[in-house]
PDB file of N, CA and C in Angstrom:
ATOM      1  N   UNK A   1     -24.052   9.194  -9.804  1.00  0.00           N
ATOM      2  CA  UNK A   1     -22.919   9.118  -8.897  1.00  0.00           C
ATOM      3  C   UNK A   1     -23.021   7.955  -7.908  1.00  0.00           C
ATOM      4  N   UNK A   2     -24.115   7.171  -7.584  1.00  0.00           N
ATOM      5  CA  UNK A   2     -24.161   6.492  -6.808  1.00  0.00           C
ATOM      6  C   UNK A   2     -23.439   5.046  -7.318  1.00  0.00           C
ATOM      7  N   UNK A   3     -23.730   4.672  -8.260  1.00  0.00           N
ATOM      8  CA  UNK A   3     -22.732   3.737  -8.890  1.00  0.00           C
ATOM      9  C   UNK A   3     -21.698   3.799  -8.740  1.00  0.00           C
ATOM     10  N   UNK A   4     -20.928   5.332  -9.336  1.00  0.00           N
ATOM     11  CA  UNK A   4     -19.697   5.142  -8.965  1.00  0.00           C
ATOM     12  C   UNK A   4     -18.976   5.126  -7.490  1.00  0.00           C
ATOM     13  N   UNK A   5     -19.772   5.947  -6.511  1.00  0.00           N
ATOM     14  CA  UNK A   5     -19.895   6.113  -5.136  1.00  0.00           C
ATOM     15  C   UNK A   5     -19.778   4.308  -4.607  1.00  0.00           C
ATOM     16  N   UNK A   6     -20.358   3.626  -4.563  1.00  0.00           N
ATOM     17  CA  UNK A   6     -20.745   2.299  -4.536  1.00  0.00           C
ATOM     18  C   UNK A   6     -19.172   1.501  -5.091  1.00  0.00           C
ATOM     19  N   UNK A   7     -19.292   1.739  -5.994  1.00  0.00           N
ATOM     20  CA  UNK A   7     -17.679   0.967  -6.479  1.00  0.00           C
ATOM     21  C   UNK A   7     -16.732   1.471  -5.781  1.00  0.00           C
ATOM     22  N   UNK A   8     -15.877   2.766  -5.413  1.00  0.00           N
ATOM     23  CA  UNK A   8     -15.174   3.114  -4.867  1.00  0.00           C
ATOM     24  C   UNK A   8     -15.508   2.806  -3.528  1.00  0.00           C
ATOM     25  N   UNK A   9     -16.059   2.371  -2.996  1.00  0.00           N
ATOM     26  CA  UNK A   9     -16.447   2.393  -2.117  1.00  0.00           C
ATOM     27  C   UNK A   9     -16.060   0.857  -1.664  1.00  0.00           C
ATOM     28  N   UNK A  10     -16.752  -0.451  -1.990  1.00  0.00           N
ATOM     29  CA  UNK A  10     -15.936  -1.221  -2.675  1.00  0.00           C
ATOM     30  C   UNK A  10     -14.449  -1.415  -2.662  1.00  0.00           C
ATOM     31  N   UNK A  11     -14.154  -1.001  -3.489  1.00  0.00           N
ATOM     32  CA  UNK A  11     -12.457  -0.891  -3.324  1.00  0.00           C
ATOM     33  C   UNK A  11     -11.799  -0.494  -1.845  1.00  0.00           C
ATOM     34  N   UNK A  12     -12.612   0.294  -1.832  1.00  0.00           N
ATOM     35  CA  UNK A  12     -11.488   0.519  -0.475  1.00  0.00           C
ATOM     36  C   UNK A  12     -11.641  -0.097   0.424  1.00  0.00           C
ATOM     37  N   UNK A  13     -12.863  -0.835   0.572  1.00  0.00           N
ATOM     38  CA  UNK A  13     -13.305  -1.850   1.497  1.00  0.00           C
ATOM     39  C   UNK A  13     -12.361  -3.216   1.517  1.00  0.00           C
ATOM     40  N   UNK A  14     -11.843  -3.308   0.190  1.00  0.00           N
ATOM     41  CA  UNK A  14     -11.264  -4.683  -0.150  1.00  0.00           C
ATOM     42  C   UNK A  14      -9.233  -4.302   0.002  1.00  0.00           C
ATOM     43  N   UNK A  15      -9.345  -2.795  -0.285  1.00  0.00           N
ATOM     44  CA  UNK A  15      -7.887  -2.461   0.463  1.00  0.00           C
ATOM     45  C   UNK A  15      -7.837  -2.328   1.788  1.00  0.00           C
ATOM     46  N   UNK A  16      -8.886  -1.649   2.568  1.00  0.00           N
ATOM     47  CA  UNK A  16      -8.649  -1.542   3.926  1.00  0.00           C
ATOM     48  C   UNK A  16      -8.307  -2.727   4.470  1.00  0.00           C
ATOM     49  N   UNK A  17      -9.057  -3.774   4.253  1.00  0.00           N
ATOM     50  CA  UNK A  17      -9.356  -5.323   4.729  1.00  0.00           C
ATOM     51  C   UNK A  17      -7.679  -6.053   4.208  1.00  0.00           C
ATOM     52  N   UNK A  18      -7.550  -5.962   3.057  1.00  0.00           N
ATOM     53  CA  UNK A  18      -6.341  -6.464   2.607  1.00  0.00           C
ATOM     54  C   UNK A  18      -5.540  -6.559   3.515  1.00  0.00           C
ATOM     55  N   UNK A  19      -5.337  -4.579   3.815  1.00  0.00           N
ATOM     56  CA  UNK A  19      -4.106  -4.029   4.349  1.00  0.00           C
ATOM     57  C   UNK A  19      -3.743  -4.660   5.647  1.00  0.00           C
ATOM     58  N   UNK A  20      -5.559  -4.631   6.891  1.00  0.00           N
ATOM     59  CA  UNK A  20      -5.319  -5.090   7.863  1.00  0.00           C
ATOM     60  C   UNK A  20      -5.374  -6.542   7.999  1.00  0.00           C
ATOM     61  N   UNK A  21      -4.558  -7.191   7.221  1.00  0.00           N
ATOM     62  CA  UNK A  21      -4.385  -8.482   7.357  1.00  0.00           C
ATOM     63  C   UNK A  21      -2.941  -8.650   6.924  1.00  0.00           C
ATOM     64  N   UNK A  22      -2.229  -7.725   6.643  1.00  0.00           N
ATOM     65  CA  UNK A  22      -0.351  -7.632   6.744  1.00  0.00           C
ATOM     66  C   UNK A  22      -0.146  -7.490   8.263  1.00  0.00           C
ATOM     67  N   UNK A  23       1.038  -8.473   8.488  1.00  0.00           N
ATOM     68  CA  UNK A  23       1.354  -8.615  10.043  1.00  0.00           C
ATOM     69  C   UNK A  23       1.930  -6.929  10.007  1.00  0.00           C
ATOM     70  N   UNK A  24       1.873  -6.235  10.639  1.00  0.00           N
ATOM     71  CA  UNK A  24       2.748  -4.900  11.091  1.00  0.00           C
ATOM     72  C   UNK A  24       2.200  -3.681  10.314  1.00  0.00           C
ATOM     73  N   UNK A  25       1.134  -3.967   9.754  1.00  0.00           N
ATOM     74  CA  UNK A  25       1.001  -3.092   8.711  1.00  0.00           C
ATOM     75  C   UNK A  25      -0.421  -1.749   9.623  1.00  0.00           C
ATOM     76  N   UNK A  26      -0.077  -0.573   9.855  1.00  0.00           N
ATOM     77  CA  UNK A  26      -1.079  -0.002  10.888  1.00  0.00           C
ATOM     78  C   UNK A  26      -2.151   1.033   9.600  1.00  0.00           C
ATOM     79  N   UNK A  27      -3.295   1.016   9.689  1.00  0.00           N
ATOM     80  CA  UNK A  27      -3.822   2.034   8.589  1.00  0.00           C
ATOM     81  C   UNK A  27      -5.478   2.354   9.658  1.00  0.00           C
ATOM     82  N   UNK A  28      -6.238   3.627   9.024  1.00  0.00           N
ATOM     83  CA  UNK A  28      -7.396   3.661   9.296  1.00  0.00           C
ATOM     84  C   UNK A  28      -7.949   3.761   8.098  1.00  0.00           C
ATOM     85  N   UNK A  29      -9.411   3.345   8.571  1.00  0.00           N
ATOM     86  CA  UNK A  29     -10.404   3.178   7.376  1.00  0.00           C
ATOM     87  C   UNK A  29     -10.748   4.793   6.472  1.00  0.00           C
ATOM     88  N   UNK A  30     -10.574   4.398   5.537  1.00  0.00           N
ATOM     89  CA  UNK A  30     -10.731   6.484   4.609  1.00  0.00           C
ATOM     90  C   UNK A  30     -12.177   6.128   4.726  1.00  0.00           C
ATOM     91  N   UNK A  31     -12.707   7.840   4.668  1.00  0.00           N
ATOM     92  CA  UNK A  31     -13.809   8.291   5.131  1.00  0.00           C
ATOM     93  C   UNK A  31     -14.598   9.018   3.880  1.00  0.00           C
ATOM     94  N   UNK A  32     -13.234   9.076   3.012  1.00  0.00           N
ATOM     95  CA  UNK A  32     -14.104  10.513   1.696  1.00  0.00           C
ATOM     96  C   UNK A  32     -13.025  10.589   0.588  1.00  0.00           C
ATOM     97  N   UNK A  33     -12.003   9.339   0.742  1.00  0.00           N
ATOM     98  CA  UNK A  33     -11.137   9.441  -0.157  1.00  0.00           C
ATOM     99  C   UNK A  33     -10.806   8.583  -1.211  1.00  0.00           C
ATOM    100  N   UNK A  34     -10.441   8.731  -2.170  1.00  0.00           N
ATOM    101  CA  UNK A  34      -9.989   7.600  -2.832  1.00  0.00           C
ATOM    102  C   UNK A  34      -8.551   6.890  -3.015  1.00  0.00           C
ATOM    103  N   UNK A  35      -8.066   6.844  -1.182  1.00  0.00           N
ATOM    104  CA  UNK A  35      -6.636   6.643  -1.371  1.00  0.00           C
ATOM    105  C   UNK A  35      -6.550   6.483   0.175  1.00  0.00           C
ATOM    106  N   UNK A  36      -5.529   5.645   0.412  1.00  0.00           N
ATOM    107  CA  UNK A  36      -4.891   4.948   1.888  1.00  0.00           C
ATOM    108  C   UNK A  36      -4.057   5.528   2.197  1.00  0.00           C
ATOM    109  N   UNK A  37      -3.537   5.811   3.756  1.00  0.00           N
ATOM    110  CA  UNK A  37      -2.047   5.997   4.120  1.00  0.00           C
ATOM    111  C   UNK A  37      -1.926   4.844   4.818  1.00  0.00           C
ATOM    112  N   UNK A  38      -0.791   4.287   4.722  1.00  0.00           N
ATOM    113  CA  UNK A  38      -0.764   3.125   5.764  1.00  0.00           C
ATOM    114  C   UNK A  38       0.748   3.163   5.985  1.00  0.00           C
ATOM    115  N   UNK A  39       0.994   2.957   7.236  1.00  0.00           N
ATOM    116  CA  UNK A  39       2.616   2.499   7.887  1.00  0.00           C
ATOM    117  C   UNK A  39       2.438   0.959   7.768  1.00  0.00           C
ATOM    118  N   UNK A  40       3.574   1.008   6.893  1.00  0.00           N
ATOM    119  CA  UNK A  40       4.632  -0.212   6.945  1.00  0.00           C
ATOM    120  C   UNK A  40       5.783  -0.192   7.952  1.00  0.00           C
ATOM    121  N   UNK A  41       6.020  -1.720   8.214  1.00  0.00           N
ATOM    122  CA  UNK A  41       6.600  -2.235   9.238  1.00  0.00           C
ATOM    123  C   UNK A  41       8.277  -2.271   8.585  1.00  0.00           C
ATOM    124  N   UNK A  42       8.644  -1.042   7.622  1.00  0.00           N
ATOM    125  CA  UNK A  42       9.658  -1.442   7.104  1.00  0.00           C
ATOM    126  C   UNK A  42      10.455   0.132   7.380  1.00  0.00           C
ATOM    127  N   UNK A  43      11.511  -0.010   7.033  1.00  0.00           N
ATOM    128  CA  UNK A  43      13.080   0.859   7.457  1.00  0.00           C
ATOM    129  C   UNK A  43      12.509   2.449   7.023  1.00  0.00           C
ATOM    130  N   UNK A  44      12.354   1.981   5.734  1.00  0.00           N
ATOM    131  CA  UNK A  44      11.803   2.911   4.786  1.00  0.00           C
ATOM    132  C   UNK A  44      10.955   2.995   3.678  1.00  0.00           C
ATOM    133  N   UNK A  45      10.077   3.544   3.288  1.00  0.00           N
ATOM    134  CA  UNK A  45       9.414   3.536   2.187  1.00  0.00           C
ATOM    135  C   UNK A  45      10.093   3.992   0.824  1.00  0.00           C
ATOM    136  N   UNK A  46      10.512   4.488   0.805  1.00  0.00           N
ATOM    137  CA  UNK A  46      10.774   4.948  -0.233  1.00  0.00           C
ATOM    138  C   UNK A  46      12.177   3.682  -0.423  1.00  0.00           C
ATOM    139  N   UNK A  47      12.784   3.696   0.136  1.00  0.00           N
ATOM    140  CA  UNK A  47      14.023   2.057  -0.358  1.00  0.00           C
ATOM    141  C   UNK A  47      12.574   0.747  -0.330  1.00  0.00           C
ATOM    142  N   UNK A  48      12.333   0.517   0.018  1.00  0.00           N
ATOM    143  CA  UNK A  48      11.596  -0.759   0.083  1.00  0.00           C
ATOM    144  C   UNK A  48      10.284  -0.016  -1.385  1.00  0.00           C
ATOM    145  N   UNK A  49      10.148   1.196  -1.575  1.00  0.00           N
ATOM    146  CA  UNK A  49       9.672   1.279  -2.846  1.00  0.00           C
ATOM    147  C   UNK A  49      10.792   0.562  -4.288  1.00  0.00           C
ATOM    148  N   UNK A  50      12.148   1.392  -4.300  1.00  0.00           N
ATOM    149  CA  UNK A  50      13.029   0.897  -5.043  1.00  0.00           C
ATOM    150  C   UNK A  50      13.276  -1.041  -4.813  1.00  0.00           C
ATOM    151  N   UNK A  51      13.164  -1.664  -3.983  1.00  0.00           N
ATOM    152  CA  UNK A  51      13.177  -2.932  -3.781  1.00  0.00           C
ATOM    153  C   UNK A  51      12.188  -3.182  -4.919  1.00  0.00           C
ATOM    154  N   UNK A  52      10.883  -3.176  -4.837  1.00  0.00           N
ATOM    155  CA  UNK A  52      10.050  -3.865  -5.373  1.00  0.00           C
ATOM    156  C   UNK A  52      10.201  -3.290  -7.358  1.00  0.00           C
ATOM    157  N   UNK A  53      10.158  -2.297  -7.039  1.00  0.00           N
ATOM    158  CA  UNK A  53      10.630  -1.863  -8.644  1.00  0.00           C
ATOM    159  C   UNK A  53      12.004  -2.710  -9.573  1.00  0.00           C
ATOM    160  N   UNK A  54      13.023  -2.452  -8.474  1.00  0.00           N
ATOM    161  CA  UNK A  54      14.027  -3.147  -9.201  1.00  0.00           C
ATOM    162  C   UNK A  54      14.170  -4.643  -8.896  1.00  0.00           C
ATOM    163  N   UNK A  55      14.135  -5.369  -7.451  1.00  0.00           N
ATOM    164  CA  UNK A  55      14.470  -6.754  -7.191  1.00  0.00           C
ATOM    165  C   UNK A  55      13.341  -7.608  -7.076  1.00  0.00           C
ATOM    166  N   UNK A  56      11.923  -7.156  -6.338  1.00  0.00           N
ATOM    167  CA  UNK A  56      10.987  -8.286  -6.281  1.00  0.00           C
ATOM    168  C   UNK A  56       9.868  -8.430  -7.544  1.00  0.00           C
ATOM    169  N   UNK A  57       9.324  -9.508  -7.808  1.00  0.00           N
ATOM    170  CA  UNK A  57       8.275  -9.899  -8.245  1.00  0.00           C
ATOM    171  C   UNK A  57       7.957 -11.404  -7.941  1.00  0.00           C
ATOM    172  N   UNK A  58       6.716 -11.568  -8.768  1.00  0.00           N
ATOM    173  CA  UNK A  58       6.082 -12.970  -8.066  1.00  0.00           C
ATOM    174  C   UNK A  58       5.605 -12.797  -9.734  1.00  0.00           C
ATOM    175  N   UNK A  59       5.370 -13.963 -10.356  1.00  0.00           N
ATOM    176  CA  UNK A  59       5.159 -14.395 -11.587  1.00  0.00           C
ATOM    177  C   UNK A  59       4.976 -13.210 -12.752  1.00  0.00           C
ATOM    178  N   UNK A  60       6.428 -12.428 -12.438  1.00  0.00           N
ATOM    179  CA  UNK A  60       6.346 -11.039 -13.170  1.00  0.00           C
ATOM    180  C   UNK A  60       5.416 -10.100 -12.613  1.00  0.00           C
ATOM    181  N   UNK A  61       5.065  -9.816 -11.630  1.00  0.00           N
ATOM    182  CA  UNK A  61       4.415  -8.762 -10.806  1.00  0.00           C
ATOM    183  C   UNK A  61       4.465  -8.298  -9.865  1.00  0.00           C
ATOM    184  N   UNK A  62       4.750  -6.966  -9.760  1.00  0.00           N
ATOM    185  CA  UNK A  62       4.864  -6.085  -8.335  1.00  0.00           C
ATOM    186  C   UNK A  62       4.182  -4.791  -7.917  1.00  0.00           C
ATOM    187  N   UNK A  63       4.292  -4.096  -6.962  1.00  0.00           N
ATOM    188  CA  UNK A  63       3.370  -3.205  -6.810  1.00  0.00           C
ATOM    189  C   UNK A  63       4.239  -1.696  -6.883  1.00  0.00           C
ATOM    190  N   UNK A  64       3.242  -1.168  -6.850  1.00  0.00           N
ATOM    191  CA  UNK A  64       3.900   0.514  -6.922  1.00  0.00           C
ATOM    192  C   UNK A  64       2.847   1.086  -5.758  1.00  0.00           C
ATOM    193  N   UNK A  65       3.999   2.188  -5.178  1.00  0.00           N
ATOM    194  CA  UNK A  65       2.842   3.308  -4.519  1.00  0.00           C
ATOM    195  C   UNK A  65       3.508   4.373  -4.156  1.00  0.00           C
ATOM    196  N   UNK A  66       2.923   5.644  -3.398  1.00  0.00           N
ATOM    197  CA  UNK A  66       3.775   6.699  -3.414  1.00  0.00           C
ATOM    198  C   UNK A  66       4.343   6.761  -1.922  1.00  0.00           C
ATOM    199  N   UNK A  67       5.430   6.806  -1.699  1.00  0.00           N
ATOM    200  CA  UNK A  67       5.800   6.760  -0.594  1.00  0.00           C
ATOM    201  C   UNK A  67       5.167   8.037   0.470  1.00  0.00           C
ATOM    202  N   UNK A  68       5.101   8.008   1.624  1.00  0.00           N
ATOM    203  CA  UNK A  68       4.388   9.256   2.625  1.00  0.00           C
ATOM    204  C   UNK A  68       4.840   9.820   3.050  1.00  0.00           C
ATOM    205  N   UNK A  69       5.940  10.488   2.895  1.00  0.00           N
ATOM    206  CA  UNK A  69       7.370  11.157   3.606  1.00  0.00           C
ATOM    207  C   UNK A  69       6.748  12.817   2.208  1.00  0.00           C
ATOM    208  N   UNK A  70       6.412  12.574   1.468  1.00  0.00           N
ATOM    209  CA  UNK A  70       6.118  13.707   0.071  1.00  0.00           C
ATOM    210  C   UNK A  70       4.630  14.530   0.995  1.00  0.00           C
ATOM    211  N   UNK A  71       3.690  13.892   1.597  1.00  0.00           N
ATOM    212  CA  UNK A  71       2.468  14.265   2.316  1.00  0.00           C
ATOM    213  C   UNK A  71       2.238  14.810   3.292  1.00  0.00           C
ATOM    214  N   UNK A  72       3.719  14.727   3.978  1.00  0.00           N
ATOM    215  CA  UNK A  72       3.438  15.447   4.614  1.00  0.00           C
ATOM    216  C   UNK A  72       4.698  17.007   5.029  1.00  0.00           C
ATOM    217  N   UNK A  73       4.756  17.903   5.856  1.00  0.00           N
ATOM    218  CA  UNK A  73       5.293  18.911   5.698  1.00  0.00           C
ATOM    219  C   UNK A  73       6.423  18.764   6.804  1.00  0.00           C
ATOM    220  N   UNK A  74       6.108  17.939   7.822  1.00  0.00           N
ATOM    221  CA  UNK A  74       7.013  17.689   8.778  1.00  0.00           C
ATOM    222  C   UNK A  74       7.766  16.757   8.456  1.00  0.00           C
ATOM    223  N   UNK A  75       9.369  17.474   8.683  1.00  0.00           N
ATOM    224  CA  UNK A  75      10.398  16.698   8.343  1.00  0.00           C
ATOM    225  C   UNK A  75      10.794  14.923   9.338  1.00  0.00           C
ATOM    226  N   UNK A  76      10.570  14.498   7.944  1.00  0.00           N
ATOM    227  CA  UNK A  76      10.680  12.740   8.440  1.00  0.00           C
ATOM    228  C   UNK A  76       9.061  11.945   9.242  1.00  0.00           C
ATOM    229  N   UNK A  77       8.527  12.554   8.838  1.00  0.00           N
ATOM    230  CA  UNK A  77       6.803  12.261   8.973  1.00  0.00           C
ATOM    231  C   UNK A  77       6.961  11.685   7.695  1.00  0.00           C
ATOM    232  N   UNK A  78       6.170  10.208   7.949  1.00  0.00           N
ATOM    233  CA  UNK A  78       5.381   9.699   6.672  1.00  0.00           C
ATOM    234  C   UNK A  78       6.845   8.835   6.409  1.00  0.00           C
ATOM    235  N   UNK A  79       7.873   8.591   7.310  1.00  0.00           N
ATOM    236  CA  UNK A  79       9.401   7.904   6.518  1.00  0.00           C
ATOM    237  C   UNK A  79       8.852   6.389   6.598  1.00  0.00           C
ATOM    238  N   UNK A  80       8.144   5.742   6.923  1.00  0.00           N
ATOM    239  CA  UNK A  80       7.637   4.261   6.343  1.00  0.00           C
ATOM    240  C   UNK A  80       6.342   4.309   6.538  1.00  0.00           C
ATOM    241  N   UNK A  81       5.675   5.536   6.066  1.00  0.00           N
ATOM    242  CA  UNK A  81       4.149   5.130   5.439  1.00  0.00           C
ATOM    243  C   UNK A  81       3.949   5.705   3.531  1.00  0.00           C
ATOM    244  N   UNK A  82       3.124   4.690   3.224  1.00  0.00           N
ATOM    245  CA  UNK A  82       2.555   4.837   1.746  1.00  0.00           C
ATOM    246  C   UNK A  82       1.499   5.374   1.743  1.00  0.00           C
ATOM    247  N   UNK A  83       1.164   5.878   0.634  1.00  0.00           N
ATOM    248  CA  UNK A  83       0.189   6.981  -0.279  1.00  0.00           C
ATOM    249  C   UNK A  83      -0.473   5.182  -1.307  1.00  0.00           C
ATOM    250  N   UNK A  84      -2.168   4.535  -0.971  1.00  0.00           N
ATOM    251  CA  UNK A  84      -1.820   3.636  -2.172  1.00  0.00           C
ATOM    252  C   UNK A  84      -3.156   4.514  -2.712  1.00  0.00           C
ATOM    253  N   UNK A  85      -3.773   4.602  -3.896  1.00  0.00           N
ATOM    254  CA  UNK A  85      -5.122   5.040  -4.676  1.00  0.00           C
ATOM    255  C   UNK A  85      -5.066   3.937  -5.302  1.00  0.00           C
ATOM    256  N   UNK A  86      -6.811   3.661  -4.678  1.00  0.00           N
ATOM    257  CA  UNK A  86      -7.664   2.389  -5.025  1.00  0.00           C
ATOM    258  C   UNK A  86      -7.892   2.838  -6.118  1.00  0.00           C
ATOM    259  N   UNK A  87      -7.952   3.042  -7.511  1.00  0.00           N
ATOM    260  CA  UNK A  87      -8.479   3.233  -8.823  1.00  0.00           C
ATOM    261  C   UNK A  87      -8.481   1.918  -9.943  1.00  0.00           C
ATOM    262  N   UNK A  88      -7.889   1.009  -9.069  1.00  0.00           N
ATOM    263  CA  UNK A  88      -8.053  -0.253 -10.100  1.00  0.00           C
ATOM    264  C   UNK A  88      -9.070  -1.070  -9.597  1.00  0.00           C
ATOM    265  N   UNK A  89      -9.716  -2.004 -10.335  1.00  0.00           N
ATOM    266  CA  UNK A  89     -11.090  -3.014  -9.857  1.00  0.00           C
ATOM    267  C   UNK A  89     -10.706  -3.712  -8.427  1.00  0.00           C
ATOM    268  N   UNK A  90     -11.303  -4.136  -8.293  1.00  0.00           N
ATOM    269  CA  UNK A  90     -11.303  -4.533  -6.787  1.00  0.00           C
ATOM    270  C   UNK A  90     -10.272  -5.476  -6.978  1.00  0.00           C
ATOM    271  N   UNK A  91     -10.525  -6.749  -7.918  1.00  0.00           N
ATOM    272  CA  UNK A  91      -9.396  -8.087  -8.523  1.00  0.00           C
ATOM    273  C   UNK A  91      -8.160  -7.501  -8.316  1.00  0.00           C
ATOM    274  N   UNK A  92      -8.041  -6.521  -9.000  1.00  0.00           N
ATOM    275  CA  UNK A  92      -6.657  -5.662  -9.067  1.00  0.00           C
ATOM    276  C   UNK A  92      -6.055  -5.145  -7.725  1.00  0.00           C
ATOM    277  N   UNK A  93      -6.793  -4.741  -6.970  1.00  0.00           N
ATOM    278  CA  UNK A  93      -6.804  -3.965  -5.691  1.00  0.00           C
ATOM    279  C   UNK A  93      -6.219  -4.858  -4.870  1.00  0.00           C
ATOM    280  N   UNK A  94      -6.939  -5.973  -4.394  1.00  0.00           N
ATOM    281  CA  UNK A  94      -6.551  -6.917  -3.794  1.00  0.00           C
ATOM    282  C   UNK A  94      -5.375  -8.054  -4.428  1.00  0.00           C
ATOM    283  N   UNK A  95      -5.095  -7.486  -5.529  1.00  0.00           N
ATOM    284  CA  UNK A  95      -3.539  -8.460  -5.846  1.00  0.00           C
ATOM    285  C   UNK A  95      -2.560  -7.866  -5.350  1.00  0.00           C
ATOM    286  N   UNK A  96      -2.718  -6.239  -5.723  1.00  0.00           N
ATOM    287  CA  UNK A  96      -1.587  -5.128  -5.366  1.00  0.00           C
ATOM    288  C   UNK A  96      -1.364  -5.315  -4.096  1.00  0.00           C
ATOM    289  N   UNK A  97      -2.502  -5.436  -3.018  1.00  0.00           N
ATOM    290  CA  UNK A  97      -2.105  -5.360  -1.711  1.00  0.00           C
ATOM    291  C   UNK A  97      -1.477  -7.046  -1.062  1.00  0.00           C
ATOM    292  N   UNK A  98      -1.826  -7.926  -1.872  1.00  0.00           N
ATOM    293  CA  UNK A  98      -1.433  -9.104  -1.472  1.00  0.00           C
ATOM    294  C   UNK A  98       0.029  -8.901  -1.966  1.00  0.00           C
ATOM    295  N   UNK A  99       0.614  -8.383  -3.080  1.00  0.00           N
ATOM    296  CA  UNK A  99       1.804  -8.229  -3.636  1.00  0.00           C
ATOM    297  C   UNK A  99       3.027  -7.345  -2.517  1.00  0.00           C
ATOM    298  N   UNK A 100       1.602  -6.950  -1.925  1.00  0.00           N
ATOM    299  CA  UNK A 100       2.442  -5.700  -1.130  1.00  0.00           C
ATOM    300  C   UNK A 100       3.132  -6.377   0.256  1.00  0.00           C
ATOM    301  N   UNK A 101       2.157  -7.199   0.505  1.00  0.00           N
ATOM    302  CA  UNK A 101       2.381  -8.080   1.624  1.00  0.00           C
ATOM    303  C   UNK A 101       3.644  -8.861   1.751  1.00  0.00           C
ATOM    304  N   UNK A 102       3.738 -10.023   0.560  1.00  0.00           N
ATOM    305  CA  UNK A 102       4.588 -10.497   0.167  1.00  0.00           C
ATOM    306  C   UNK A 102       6.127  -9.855  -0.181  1.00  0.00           C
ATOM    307  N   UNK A 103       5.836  -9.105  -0.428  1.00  0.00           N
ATOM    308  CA  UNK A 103       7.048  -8.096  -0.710  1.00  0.00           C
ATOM    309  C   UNK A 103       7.806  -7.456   0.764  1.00  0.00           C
ATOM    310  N   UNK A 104       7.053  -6.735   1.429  1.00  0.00           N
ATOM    311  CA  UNK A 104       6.857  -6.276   2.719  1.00  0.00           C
ATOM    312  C   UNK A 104       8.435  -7.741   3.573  1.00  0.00           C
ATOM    313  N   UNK A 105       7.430  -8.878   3.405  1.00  0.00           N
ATOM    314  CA  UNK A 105       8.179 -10.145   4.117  1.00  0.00           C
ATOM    315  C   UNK A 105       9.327 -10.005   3.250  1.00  0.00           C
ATOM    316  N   UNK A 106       9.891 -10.318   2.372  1.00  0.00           N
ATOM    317  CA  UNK A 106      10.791 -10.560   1.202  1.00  0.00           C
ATOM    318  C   UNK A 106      12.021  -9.403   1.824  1.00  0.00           C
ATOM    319  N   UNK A 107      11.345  -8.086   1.512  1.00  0.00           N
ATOM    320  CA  UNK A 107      12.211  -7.155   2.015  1.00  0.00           C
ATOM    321  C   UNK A 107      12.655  -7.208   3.178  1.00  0.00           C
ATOM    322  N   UNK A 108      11.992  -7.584   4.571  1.00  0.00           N
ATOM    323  CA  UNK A 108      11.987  -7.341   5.744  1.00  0.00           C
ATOM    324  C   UNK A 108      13.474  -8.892   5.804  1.00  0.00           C
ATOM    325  N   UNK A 109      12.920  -9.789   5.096  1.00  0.00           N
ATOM    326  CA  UNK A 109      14.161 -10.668   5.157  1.00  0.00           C
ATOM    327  C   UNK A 109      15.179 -10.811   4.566  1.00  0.00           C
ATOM    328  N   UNK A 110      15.838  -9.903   3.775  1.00  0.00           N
ATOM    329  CA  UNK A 110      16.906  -9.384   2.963  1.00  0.00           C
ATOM    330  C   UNK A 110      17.412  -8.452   3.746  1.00  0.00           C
ATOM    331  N   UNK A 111      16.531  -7.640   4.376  1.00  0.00           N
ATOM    332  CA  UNK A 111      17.727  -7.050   5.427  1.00  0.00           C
ATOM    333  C   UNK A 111      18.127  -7.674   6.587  1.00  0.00           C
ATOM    334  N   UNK A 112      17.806  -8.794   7.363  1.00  0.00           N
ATOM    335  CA  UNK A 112      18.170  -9.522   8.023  1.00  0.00           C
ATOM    336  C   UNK A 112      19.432  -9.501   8.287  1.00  0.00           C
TER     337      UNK A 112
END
């Protein structure tokens, strides 16, 4: 287990870091998980999810995640934070969140 302990471990190091390097983007470091919540600086999660699915990409690529409004029980808690699970290699990890970034801006300037 320590291997795998060690890799995940890893990952989230390279999402936490990602994340806190999006202007607006607020998260804390996970402690025992294999997965982020983080508030985005955007309207909504779940529309700025549909944005990236249907309108953005960058050389055919975009990100997915679960929006945070599903996590929690209080109504309109979690309305612009994401659910992301680090389960891809770190390479991967850190594209998704750079994708996320980029996107984040893209969206934020379409509603302008």
């Amino acid at each position: 287990f320590d291997a795998t302990r060690a890799e995940y471990q890893r990952r989230r190091d390279v999402c936490y870091r990602k994340l806190c390097e999006i202007p607006g983007v607020v998260t804390a470091e996970p402690k025992g998980a294999f997965y982020t919540m983080a508030k985005l600086p955007v309207d909504s999660a779940e529309a700025f999810q549909m944005y990236l699915l249907n309108e953005f990409e960058v050389d055919g690529e975009t990100v997915m995640f679960a929006p945070g409004d599903g996590f929690y029980q209080t109504p309109g808690k979690g309305h612009n934070e994401i659910r992301i699970a680090y389960v891809l290699n770190q390479a991967d990890c850190a594209r998704a969140i750079e994708l996320l970034g980029l996107g984040i801006a893209k969206y934020n300037e379409a509603k302008r």
